[in-house]
C-alpha atoms as a PDB file:
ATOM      1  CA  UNK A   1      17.365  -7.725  35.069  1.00  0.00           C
ATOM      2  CA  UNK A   2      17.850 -10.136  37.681  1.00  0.00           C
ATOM      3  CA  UNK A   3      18.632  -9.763  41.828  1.00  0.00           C
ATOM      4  CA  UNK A   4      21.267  -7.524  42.451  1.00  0.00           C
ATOM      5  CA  UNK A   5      24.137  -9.535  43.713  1.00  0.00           C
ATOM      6  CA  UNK A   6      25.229  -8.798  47.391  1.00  0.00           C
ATOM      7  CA  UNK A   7      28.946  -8.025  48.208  1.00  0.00           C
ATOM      8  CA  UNK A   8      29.090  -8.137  51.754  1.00  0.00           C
ATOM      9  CA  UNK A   9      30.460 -11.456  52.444  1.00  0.00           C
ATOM     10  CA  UNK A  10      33.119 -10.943  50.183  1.00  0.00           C
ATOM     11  CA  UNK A  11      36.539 -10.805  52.136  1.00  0.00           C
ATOM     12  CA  UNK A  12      38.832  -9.959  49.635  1.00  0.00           C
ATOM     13  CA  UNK A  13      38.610  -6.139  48.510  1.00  0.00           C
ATOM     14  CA  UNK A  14      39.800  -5.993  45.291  1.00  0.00           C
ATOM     15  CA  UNK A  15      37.479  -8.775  44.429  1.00  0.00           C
ATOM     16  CA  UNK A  16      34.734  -7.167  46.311  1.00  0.00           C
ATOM     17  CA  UNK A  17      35.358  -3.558  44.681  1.00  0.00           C
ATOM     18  CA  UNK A  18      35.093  -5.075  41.023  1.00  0.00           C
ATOM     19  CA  UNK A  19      31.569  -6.886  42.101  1.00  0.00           C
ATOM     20  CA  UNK A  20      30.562  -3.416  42.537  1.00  0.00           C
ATOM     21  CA  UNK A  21      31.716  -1.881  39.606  1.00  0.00           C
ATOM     22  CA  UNK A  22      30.204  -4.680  37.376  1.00  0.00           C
ATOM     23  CA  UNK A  23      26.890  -4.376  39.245  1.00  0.00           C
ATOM     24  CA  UNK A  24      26.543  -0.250  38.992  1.00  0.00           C
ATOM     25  CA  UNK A  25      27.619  -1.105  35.107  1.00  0.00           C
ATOM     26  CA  UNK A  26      24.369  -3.171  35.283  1.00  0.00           C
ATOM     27  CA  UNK A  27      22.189  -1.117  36.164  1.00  0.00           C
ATOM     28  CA  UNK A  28      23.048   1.505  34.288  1.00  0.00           C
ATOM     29  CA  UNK A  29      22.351  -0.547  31.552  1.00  0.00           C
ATOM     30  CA  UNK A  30      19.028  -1.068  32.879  1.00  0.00           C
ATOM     31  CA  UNK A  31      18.202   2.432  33.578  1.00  0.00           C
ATOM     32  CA  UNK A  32      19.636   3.173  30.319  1.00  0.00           C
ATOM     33  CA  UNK A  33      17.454   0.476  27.948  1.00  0.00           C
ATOM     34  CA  UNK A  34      14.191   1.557  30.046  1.00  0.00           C
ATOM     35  CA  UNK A  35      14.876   4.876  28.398  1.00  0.00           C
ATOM     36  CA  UNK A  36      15.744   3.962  25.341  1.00  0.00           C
ATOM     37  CA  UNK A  37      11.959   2.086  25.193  1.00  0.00           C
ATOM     38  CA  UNK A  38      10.505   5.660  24.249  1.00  0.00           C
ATOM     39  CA  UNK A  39      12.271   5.873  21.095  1.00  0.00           C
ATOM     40  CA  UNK A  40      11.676   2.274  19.937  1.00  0.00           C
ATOM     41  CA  UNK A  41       8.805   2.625  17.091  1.00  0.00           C
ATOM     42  CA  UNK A  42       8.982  -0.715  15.599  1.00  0.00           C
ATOM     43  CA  UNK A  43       5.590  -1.236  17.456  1.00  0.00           C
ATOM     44  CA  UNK A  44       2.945   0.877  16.078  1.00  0.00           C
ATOM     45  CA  UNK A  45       0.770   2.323  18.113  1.00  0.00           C
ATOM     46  CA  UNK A  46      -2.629   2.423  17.659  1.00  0.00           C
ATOM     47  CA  UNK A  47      -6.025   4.563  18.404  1.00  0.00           C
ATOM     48  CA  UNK A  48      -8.640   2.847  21.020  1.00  0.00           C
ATOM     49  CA  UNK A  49     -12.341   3.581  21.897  1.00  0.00           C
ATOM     50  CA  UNK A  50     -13.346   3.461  25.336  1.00  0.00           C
ATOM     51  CA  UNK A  51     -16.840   2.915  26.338  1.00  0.00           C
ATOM     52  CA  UNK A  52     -19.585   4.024  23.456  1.00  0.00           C
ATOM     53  CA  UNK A  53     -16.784   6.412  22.009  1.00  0.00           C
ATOM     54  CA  UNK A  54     -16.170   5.373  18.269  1.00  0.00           C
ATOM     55  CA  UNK A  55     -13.190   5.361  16.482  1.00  0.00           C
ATOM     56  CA  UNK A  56     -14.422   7.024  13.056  1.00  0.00           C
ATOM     57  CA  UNK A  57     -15.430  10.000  15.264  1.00  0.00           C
ATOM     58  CA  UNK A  58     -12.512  11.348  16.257  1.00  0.00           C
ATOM     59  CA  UNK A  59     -11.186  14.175  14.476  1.00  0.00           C
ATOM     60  CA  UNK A  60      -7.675  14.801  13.342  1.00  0.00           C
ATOM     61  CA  UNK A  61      -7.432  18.654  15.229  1.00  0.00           C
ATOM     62  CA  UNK A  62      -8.302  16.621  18.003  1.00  0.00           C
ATOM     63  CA  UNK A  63      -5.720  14.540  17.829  1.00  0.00           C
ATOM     64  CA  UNK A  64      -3.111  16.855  17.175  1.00  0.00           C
ATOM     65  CA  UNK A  65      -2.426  18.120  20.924  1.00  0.00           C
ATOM     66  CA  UNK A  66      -1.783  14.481  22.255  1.00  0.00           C
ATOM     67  CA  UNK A  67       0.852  13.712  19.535  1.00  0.00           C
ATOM     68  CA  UNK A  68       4.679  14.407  19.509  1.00  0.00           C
ATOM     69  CA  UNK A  69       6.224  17.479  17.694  1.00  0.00           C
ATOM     70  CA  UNK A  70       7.420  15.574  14.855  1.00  0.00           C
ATOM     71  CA  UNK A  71       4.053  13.757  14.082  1.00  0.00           C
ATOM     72  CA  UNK A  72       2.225  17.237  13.858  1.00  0.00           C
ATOM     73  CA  UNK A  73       4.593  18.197  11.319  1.00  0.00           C
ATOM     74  CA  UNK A  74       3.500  15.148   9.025  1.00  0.00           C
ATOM     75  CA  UNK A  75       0.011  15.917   9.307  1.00  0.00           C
ATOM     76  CA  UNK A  76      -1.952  17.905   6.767  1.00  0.00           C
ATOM     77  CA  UNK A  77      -4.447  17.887   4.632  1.00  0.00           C
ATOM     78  CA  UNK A  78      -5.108  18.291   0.753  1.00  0.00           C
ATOM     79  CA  UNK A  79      -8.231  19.751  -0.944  1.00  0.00           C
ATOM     80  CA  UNK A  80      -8.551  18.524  -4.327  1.00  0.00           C
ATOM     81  CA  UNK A  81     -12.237  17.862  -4.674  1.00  0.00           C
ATOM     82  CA  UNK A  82     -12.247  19.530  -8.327  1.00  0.00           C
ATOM     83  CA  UNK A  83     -10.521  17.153  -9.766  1.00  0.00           C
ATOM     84  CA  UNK A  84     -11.754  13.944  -7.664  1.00  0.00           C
ATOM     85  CA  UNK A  85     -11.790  11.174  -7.417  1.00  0.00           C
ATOM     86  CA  UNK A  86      -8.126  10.610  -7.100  1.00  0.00           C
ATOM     87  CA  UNK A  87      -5.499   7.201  -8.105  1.00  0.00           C
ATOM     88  CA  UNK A  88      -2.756   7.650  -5.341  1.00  0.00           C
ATOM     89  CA  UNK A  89       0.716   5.678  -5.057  1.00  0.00           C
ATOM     90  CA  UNK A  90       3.785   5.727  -2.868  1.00  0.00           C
ATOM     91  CA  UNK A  91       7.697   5.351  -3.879  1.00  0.00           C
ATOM     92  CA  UNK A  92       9.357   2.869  -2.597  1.00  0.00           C
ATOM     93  CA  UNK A  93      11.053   4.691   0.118  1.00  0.00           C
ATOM     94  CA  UNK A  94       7.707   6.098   1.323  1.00  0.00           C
ATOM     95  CA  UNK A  95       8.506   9.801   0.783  1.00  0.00           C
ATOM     96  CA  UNK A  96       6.871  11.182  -2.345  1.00  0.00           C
ATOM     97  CA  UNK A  97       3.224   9.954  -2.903  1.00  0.00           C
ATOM     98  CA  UNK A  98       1.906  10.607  -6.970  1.00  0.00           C
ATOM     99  CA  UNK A  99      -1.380  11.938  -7.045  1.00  0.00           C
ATOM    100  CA  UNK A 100      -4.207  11.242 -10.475  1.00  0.00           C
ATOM    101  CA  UNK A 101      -7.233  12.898 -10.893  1.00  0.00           C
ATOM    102  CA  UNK A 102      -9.960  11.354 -13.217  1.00  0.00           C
ATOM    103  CA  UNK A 103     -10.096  14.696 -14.537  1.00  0.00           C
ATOM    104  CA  UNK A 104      -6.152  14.912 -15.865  1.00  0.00           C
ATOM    105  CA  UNK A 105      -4.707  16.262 -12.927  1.00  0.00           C
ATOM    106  CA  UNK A 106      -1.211  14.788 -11.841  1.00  0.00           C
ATOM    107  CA  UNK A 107       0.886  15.875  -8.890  1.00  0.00           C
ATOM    108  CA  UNK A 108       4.262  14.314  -7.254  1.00  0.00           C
ATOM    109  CA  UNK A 109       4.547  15.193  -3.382  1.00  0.00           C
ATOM    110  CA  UNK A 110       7.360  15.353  -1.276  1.00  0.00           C
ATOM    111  CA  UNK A 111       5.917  14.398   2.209  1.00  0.00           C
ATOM    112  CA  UNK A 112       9.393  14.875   4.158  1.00  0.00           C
ATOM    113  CA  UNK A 113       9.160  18.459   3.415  1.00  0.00           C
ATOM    114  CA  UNK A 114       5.781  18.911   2.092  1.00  0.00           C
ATOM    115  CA  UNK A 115       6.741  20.062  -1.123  1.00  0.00           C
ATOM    116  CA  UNK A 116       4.928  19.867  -4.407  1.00  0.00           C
ATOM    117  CA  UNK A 117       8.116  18.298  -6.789  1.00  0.00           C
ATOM    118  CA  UNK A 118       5.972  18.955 -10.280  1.00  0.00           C
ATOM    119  CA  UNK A 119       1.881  19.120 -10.996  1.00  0.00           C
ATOM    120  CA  UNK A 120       0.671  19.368 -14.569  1.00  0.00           C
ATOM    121  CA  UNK A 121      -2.908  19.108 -16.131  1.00  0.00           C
ATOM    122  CA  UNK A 122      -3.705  16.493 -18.792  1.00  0.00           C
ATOM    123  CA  UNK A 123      -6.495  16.702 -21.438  1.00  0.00           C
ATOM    124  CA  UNK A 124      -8.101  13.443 -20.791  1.00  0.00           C
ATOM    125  CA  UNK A 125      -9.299  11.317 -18.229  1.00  0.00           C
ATOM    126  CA  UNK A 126      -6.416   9.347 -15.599  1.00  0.00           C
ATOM    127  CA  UNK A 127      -7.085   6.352 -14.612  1.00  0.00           C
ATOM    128  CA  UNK A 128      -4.234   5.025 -12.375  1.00  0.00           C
ATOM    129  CA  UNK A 129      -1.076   6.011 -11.267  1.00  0.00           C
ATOM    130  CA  UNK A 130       2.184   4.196 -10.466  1.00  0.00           C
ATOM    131  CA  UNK A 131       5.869   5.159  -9.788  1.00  0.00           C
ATOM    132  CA  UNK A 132       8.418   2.998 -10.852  1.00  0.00           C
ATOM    133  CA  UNK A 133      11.894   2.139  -8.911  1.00  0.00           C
ATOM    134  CA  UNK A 134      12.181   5.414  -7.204  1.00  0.00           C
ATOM    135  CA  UNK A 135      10.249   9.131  -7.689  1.00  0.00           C
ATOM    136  CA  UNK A 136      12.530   9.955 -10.688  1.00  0.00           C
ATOM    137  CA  UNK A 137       9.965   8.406 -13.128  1.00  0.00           C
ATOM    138  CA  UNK A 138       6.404   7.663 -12.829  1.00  0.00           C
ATOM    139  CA  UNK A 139       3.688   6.034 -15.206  1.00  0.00           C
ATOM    140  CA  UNK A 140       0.241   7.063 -15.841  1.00  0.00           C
ATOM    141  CA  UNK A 141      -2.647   5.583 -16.994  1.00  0.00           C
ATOM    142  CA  UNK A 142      -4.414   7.801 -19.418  1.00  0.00           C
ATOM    143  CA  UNK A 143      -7.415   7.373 -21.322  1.00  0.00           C
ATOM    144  CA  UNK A 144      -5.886   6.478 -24.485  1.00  0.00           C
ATOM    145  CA  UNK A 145      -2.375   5.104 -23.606  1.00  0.00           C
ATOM    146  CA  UNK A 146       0.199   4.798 -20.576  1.00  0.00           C
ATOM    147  CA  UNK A 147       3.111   7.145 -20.451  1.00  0.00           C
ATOM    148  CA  UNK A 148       6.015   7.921 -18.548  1.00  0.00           C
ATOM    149  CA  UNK A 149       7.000  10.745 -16.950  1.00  0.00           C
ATOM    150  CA  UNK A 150       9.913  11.903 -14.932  1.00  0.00           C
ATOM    151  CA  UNK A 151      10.362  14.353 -11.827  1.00  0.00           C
ATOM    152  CA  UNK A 152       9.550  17.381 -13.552  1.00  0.00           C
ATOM    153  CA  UNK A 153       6.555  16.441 -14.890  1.00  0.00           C
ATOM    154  CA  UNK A 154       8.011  15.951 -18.885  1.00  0.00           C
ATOM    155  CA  UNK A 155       6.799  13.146 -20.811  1.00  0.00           C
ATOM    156  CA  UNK A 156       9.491  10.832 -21.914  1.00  0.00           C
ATOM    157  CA  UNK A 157       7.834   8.193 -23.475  1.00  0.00           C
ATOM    158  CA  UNK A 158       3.968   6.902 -24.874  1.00  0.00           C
ATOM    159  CA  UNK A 159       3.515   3.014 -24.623  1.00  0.00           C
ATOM    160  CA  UNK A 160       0.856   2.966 -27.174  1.00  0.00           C
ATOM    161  CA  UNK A 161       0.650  -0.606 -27.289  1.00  0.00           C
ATOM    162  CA  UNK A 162      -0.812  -0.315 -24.253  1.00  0.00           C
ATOM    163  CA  UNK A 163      -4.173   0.494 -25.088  1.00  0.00           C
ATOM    164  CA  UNK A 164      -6.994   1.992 -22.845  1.00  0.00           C
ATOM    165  CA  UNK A 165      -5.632   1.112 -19.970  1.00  0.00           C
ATOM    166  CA  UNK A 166      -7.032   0.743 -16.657  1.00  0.00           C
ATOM    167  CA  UNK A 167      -5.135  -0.346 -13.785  1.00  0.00           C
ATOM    168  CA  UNK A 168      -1.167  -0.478 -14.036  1.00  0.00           C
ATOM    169  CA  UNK A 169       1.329  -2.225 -11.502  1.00  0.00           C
ATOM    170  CA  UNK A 170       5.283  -1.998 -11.408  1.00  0.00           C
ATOM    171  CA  UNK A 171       7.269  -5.061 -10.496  1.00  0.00           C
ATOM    172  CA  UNK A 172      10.599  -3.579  -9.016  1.00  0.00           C
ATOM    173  CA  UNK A 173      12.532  -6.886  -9.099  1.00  0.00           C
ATOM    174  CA  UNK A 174      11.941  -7.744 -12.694  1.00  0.00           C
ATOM    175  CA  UNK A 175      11.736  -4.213 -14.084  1.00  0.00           C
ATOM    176  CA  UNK A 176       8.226  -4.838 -15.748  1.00  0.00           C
ATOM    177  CA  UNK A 177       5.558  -2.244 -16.110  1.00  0.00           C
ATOM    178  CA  UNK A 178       1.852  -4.265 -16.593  1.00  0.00           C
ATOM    179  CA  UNK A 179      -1.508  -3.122 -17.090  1.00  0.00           C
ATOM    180  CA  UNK A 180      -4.871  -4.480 -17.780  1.00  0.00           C
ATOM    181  CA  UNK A 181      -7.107  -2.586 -19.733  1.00  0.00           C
ATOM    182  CA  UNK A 182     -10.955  -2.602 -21.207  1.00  0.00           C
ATOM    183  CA  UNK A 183      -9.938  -4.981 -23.626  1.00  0.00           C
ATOM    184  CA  UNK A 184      -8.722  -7.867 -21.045  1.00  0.00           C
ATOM    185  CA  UNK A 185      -5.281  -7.983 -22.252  1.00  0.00           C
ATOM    186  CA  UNK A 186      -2.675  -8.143 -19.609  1.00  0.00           C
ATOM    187  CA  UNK A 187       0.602  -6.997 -20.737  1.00  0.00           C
ATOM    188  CA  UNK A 188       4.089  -6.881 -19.588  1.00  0.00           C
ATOM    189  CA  UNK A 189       6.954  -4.137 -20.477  1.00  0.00           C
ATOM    190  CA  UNK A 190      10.392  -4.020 -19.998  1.00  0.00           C
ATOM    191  CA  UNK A 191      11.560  -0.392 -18.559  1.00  0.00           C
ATOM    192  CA  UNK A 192      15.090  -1.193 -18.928  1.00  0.00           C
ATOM    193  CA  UNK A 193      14.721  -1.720 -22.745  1.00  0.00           C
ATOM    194  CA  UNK A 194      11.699  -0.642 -23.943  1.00  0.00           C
ATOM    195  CA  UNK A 195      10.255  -3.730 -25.254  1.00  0.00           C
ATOM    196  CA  UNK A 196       6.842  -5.775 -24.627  1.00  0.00           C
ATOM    197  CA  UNK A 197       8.011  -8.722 -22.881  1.00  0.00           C
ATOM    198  CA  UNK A 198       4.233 -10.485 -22.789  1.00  0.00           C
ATOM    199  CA  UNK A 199       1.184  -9.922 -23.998  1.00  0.00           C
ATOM    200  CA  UNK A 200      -1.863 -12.379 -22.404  1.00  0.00           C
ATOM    201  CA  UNK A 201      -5.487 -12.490 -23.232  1.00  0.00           C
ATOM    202  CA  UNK A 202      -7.816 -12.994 -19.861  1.00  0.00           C
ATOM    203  CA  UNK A 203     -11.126 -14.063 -22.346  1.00  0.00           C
ATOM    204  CA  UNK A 204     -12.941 -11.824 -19.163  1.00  0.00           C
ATOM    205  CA  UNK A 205     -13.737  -9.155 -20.590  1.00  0.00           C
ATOM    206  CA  UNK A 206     -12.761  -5.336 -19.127  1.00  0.00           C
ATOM    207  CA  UNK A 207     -10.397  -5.614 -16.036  1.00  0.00           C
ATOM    208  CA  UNK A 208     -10.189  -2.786 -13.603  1.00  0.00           C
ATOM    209  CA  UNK A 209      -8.829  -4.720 -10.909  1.00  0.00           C
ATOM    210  CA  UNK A 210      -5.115  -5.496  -9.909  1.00  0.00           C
ATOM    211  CA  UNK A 211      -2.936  -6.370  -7.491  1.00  0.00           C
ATOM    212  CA  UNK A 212       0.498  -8.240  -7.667  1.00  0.00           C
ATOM    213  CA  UNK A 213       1.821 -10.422  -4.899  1.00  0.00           C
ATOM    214  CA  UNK A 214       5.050  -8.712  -3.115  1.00  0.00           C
ATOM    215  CA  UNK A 215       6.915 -12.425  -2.404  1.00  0.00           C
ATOM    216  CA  UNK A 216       6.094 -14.263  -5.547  1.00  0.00           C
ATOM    217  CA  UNK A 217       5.344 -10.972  -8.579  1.00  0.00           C
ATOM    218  CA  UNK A 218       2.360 -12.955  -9.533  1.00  0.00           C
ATOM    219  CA  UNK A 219      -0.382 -10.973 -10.495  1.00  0.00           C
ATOM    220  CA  UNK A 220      -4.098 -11.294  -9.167  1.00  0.00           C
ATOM    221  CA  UNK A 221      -6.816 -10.007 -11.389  1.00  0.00           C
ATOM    222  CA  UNK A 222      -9.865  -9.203 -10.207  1.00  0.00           C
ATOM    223  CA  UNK A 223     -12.883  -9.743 -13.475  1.00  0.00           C
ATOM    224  CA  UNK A 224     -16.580  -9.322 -13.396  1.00  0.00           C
ATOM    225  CA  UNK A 225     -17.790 -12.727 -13.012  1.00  0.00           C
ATOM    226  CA  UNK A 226     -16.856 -12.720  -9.575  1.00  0.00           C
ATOM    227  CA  UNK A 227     -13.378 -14.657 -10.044  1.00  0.00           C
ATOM    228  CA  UNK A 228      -9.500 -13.936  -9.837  1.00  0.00           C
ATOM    229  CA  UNK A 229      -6.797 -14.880 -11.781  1.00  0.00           C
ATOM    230  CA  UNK A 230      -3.433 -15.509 -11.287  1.00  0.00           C
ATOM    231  CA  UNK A 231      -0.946 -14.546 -14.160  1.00  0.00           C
ATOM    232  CA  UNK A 232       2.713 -14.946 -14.814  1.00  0.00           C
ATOM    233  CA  UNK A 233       4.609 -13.532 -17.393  1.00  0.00           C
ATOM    234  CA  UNK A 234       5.960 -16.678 -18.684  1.00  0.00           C
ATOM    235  CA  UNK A 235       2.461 -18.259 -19.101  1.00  0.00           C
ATOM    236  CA  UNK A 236      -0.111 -17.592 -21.096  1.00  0.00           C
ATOM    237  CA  UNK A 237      -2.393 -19.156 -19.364  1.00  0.00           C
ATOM    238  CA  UNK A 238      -3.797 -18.558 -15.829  1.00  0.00           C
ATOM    239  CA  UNK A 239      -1.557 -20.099 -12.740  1.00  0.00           C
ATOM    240  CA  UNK A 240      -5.044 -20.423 -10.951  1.00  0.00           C
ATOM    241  CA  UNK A 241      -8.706 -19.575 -11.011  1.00  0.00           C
ATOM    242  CA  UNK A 242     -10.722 -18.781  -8.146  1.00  0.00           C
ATOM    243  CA  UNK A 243     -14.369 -18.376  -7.585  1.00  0.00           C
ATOM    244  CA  UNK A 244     -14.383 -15.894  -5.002  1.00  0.00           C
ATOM    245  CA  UNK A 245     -17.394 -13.739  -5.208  1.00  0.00           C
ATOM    246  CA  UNK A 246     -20.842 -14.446  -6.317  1.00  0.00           C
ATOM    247  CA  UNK A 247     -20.632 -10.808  -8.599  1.00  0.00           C
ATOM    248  CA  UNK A 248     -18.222  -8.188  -9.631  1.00  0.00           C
ATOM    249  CA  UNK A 249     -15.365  -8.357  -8.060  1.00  0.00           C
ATOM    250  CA  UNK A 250     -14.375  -4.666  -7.063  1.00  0.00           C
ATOM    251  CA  UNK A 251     -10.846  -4.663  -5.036  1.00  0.00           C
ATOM    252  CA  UNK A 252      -8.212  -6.964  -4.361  1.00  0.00           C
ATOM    253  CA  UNK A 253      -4.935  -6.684  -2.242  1.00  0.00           C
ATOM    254  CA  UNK A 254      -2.430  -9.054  -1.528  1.00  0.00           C
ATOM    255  CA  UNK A 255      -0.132  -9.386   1.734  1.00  0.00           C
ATOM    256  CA  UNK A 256       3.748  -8.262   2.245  1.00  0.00           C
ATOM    257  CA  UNK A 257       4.442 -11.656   2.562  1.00  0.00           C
ATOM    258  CA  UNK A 258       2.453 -12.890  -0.455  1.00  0.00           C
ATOM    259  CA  UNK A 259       0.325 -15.523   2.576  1.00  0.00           C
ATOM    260  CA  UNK A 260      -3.248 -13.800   2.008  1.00  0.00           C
ATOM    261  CA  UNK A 261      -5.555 -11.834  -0.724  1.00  0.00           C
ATOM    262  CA  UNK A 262      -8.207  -9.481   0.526  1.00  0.00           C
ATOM    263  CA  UNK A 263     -10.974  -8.754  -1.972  1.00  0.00           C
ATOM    264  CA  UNK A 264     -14.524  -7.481  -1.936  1.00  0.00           C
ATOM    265  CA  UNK A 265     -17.044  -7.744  -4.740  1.00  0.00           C
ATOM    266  CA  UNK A 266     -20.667  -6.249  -5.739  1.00  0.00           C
ATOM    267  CA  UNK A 267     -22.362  -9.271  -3.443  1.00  0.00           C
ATOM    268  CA  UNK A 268     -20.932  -7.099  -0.442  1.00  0.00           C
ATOM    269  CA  UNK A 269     -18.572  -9.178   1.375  1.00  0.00           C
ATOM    270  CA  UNK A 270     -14.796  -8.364   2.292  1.00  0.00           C
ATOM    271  CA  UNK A 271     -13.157 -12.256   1.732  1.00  0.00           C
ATOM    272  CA  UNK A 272     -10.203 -12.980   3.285  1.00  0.00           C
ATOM    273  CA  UNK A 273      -8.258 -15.676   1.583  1.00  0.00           C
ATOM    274  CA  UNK A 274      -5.240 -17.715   2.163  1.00  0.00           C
ATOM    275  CA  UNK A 275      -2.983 -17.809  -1.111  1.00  0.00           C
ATOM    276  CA  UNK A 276      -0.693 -21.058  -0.071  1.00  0.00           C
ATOM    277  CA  UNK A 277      -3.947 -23.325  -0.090  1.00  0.00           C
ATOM    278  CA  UNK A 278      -6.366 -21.125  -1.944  1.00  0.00           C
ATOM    279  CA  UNK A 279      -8.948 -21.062   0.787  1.00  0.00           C
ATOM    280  CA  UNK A 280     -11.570 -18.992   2.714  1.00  0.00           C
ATOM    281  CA  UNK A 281      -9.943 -17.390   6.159  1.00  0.00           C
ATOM    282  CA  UNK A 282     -12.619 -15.071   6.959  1.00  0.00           C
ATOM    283  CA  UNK A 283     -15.588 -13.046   5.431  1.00  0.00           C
ATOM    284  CA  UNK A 284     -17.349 -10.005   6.644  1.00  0.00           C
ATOM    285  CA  UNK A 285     -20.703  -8.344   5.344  1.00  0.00           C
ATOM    286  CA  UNK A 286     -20.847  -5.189   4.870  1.00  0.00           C
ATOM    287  CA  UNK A 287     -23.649  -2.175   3.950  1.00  0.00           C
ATOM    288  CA  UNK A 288     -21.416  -0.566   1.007  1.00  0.00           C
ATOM    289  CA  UNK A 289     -18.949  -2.840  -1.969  1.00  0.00           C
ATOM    290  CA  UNK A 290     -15.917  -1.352  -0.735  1.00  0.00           C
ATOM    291  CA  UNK A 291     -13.994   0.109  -3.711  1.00  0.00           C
ATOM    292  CA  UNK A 292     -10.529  -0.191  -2.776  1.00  0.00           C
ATOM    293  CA  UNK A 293      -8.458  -2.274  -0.891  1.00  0.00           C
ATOM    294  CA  UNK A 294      -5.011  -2.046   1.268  1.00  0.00           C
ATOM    295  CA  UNK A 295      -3.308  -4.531   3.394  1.00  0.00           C
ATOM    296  CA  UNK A 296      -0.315  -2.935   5.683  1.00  0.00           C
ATOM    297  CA  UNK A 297       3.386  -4.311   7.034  1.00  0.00           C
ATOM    298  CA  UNK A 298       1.559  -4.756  10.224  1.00  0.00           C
ATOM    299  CA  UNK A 299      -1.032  -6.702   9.031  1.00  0.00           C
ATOM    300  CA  UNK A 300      -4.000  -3.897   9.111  1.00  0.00           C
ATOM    301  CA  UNK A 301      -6.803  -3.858   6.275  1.00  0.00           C
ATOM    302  CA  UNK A 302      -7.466  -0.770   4.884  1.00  0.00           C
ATOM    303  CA  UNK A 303     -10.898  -0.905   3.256  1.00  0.00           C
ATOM    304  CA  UNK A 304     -12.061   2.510   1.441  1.00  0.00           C
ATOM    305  CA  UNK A 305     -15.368   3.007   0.692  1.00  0.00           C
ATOM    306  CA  UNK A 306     -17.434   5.639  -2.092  1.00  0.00           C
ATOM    307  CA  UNK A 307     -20.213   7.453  -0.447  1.00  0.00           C
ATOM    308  CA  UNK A 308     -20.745   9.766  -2.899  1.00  0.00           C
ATOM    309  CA  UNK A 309     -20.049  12.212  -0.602  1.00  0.00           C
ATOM    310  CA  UNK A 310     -16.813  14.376  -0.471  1.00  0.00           C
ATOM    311  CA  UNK A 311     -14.047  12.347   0.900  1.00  0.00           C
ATOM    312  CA  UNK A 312     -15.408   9.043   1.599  1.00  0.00           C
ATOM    313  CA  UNK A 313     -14.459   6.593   4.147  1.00  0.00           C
ATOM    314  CA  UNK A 314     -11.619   4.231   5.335  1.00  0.00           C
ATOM    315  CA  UNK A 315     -12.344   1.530   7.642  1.00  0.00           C
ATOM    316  CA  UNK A 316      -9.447  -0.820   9.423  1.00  0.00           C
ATOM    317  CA  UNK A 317      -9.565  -4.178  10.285  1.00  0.00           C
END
């Protein structure tokens, strides 16, 4: 807002009067978008350590005083150590997270109201978890084959050509439904019709690792002589191979805007890459091989690590 505009030299009255009105209009306007500042959450905010305070310290019932009414309603906490450790994925929207236990247990959560939408137990081991276009159908990797399931937890259909799966990822855009599995084939389904659009052999062996690339649906497989793939459904044959760990590699995660991969491996580094020229950005030691991987909207890294204790930890960078 700039000086307020003086009316006192102004002769004529009627011109004089509307000066005035136009400037109180002003800044009420003013007034009126300082207010308005409060609501606007398209910044996230963001939890800083003063001093020798650490972040990983603070507790989340300490927390809970300082925050708004309607963020204490979204916290809370689950206690499913039985059936740990757990696959987890979010719809689209955000609002119903599917839960997979390696011991068969399988869960759909409505977070808006904190509602449990269907749970059933499976007699074999679950390896991954993903929901398809919205919370209506979901698919999970089971030790034998994937299958589909819809909101009420009844199976509609068994891919068995998908065979000992391991990781699984849903491409919205194209309606295709891959997975890797222990035999290193990478394949590709259709959901709207039923029918195995691709079916590509990595020569890598076992391939627990996964990620597809938001802007571009390519995928990025992670294989255990420390490189990563890139895979189309069209080609056979990898788009690109890159060295990027001297072991294992363990996690891999791809930016919204398809720019950067995150992965970690066995040798114990977090690698930051950049996807457009296929080089090193950054890499970080660190004590533990993280086992999973996360990169946010905002551009956080969400790095979770297996202690072997209950509950683990996340660290952000």
């Amino acid at each position: 807002m700039g000086p307020r505009v003086g009316t006192r030299r102004i002769k004529d009255k009627k011109l004089k009067r509307e000066m005035q009105v136009v400037e109180s209009k002003i800044q009420d306007a003013a007034i009126r978008a300082a207010e308005s500042d409060i609501l606007n959450t398209e910044v996230a905010g963001s939890l800083e350590a003063e001093g020798l305070e650490r972040t990983y310290k603070f507790k989340q019932r300490d927390l809970l005083p300082k925050l708004d009414r309607n963020t204490r309603a979204k916290v809370f906490n689950l206690e499913l150590r039985d059936k740990a450790p757990y696959a987890v994925d979010f719809s689209r929207s955000g609002r119903f997270l599917l839960l997979g236990g390696k011991r068969g247990h399988v869960a759909l959560v409505d977070l808006l109201r904190t509602d449990l939408v269907f749970e059933l137990h499976v007699d074999e081991e679950v390896r991954d978890v993903q929901c398809l276009h919205n919370e209506t159908l979901c698919a999970v990797a089971q030790q034998k084959y994937v299958y589909i399931y819809d909101q009420t937890g009844l199976e509609i259909h068994c891919l068995r050509k998908h065979i000992d799966p391991l990781a699984l990822e849903f491409l919205p855009y194209h309606f295709l439904l891959a997975s890797v599995g222990r035999a290193g084939f990478l394949k590709y389904q259709d959901v709207s019709t039923g029918q195995l659009v691709a079916e590509w052999r990595t020569k890598l062996g076992p391939c627990d690792v996964m990620a597809q690339n938001p802007s571009t649906a390519v995928m990025h497989l992670g294989h255990g002589n420390g490189t990563v793939t890139l895979w189309s459904p069209t080609v056979s044959t990898p788009l690109v191979r890159m060295l990027v760990h001297r072991g294992p590699v363990r996690a891999a995660a791809v930016s919204e805007d398809g720019n950067y991969m995150a992965t970690s491996g066995v040798d114990g580094f977090i690698k930051i890459w950049d996807v457009r020229t296929f080089t090193q950005v950054h890499a970080y030691r660190v004590r533990t091989p993280p086992k999973s991987l996360c990169i946010s909207q905002t551009g956080l890294l969400g790095v979770g690590f297996n202690s072997g204790k209950p509950g683990g930890r996340v660290h952000e960078y």
